[in-house]
Protein backbone atom coordinates (compact mmCIF):
# COMPACT_ATOMS: atom_id res chain seq x y z
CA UNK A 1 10.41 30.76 -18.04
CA UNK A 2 7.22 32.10 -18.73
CA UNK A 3 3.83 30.58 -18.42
CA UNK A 4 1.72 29.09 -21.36
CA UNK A 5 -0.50 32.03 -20.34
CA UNK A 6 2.22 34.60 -20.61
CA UNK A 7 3.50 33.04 -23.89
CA UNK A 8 0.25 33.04 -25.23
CA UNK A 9 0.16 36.71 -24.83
CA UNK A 10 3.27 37.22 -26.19
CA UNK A 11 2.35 35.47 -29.61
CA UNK A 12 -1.32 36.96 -29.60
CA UNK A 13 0.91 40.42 -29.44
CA UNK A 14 2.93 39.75 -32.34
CA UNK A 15 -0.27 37.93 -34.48
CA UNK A 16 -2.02 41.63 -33.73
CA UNK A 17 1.03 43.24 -35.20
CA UNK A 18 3.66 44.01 -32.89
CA UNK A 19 6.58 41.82 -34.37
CA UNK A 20 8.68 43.18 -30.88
CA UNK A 21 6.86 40.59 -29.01
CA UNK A 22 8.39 37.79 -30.61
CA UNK A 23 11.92 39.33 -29.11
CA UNK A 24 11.31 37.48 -25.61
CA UNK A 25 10.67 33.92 -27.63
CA UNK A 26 14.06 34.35 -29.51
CA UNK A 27 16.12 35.40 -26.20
CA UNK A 28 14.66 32.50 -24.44
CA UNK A 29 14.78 29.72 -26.98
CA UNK A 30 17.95 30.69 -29.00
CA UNK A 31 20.53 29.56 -26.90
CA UNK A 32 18.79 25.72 -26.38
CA UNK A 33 17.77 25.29 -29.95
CA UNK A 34 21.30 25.83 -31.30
CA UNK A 35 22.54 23.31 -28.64
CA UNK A 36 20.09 20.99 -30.17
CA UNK A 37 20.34 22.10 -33.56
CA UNK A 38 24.08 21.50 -33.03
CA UNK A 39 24.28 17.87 -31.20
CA UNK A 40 21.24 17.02 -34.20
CA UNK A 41 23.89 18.11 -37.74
CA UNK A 42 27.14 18.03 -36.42
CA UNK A 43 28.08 21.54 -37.49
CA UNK A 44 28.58 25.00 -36.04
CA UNK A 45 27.50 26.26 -39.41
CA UNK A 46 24.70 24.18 -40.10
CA UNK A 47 23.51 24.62 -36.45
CA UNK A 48 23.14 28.63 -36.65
CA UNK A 49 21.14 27.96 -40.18
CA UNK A 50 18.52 25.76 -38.66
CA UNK A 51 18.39 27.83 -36.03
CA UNK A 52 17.74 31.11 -37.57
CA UNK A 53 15.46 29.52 -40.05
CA UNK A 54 13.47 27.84 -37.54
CA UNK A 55 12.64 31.36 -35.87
CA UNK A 56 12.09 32.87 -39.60
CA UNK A 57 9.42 29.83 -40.09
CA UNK A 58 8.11 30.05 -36.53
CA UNK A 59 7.29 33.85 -36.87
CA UNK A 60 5.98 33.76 -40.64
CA UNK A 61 3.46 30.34 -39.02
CA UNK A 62 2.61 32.07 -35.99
CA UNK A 63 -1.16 31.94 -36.89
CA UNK A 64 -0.45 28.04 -36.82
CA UNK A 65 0.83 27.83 -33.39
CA UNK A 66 -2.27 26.16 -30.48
CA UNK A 67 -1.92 28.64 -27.43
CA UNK A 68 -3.15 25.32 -25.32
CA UNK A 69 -0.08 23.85 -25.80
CA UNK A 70 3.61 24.39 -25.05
CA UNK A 71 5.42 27.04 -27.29
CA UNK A 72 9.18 25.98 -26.85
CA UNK A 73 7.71 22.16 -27.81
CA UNK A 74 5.98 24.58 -30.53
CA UNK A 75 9.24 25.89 -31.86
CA UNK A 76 11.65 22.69 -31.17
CA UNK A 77 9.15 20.33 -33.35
CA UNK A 78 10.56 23.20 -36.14
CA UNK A 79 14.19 23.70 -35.34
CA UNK A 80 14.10 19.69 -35.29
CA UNK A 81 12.21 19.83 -38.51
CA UNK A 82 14.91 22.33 -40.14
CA UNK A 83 18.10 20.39 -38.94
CA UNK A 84 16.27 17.18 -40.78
CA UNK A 85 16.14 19.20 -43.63
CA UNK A 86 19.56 19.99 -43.89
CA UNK A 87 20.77 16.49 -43.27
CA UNK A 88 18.49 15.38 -46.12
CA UNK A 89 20.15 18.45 -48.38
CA UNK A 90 23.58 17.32 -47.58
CA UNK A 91 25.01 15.86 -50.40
CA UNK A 92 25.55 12.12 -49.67
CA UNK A 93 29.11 12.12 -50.31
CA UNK A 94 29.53 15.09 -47.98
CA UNK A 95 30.84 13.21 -44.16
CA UNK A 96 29.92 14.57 -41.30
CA UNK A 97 32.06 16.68 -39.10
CA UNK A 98 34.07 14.30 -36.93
CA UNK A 99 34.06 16.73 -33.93
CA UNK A 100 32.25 19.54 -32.77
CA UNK A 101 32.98 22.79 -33.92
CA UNK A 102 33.38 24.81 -30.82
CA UNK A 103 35.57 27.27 -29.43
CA UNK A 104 38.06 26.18 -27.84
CA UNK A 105 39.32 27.21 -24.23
CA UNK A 106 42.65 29.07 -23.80
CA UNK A 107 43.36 27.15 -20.48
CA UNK A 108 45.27 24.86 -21.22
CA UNK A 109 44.86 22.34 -17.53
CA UNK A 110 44.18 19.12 -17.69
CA UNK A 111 40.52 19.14 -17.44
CA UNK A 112 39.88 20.93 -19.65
CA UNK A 113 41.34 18.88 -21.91
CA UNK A 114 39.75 16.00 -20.65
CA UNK A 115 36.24 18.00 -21.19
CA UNK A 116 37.14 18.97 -24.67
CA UNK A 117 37.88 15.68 -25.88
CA UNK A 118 35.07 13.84 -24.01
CA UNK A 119 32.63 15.80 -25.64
CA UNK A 120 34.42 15.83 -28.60
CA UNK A 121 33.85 11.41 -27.98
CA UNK A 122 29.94 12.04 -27.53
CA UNK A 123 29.77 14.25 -30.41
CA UNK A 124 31.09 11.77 -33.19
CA UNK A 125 29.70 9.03 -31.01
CA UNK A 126 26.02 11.18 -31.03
CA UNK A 127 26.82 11.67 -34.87
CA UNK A 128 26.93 7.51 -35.37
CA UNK A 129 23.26 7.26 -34.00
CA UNK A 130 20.32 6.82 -35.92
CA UNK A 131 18.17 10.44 -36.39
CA UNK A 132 15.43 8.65 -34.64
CA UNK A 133 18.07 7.82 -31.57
CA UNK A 134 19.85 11.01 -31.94
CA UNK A 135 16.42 13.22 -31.44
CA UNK A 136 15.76 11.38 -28.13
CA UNK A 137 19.65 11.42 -26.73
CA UNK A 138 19.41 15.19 -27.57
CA UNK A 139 15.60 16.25 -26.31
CA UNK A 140 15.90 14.08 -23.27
CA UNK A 141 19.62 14.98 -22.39
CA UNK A 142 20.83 18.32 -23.96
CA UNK A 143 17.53 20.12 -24.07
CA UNK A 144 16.06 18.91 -20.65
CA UNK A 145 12.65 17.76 -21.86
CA UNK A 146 10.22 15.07 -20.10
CA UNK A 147 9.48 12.36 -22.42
CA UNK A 148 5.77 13.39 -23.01
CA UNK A 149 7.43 16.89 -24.58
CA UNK A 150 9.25 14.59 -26.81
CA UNK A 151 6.88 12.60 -27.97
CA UNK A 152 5.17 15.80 -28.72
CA UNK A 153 7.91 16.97 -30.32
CA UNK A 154 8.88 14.08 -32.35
CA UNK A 155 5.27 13.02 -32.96
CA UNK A 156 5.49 9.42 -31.22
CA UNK A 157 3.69 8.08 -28.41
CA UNK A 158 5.89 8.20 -24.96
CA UNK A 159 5.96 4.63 -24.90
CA UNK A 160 8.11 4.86 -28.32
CA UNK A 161 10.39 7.51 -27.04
CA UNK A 162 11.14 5.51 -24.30
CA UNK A 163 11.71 2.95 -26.23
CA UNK A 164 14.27 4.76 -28.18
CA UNK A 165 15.99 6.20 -25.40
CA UNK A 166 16.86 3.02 -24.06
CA UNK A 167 18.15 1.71 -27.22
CA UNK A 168 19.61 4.91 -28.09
CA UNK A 169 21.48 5.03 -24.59
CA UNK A 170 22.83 1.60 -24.86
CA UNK A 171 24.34 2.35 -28.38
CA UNK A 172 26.20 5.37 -26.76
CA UNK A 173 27.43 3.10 -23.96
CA UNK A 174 28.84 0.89 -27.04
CA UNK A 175 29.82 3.11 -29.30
CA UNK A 176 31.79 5.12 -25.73
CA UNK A 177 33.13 2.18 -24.09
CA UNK A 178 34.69 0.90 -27.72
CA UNK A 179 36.53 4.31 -28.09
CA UNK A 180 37.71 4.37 -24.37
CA UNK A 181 39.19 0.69 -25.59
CA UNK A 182 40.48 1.82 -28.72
CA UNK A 183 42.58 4.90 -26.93
């Protein structure tokens, strides 16, 4: 990972004209902000969207970006922006996908079973949370950020995003231990 130094660079680069620059940023961040994108709508689809639109926004708004701060907390404030945006598009009687749309593996063991439907189990159950809960479950737990990136990102003081987590976190215990029950 580069340094804020190194990324600062990088985006002075591209905001002097060399759009190659911005290369680096999308073969860091791309994989991570589709995971998030992903576990945040529900949809393979819908996940590649807010993803490429979230670079597309990022580069055109480069001017806006504060070198003295993080760039990936930068960029997932707008990927979590986008994936909002297309929730709040979705038609309302459009459902949600009930699983994740993922490839699936050709091995056909036991585990990997197992794997495919347990994440298939977080998925809906991540789907049931609240945005607000679901932001937190995903920044904290899919995209590896310390709560004060969070509350960066989500634009709440840390105290709120722990908050949230905890709540969030015992809904998933709930919402996982009923469908464990229910099998």
């Amino acid at each position: 990972m580069l340094e804020p130094n190194d990324e600062a660079a990088l985006v002075a680069r591209c905001l002097r004209g060399d759009p190659e620059a911005f290369a680096p940023r999308v073969a860091r961040y791309e994989r991570p902000l589709f995971s998030v994108a992903l576990r945040i709508v529900g949809d393979y689809e819908d996940a590649r969207d807010a993803t490429q639109n979230a670079f597309v926004r990022a580069y055109v708004h480069l001017e806006t970006f504060d070198p003295t701060r993080k760039f990936f907390s930068w960029i997932y404030r707008i990927v979590v922006n986008e994936c909002l945006n297309l929730k709040r598009a979705r038609r309302p009687e459009e459902p949600l996908a009930d699983t994740l749309e993922t490839p699936r593996s050709t091995d056909s063991g036991d585990a990997a079973v197992e794997a495919i439907e347990r994440s298939d189990r977080i998925q809906v159950a991540l789907q049931a949370l609240t945005v607000d809960y679901r932001l937190v479950v995903v920044l904290r737990h899919f995209a590896d950020m310390s709560y004060a990136e969070i509350s960066e990102v989500v634009g709440v003081p840390e105290k709120t995003v722990r908050s949230r987590l905890f709540s969030a976190r015992q809904r998933l215990g709930e919402l996982l231990g009923a469908g464990e029950h229910a099998s």
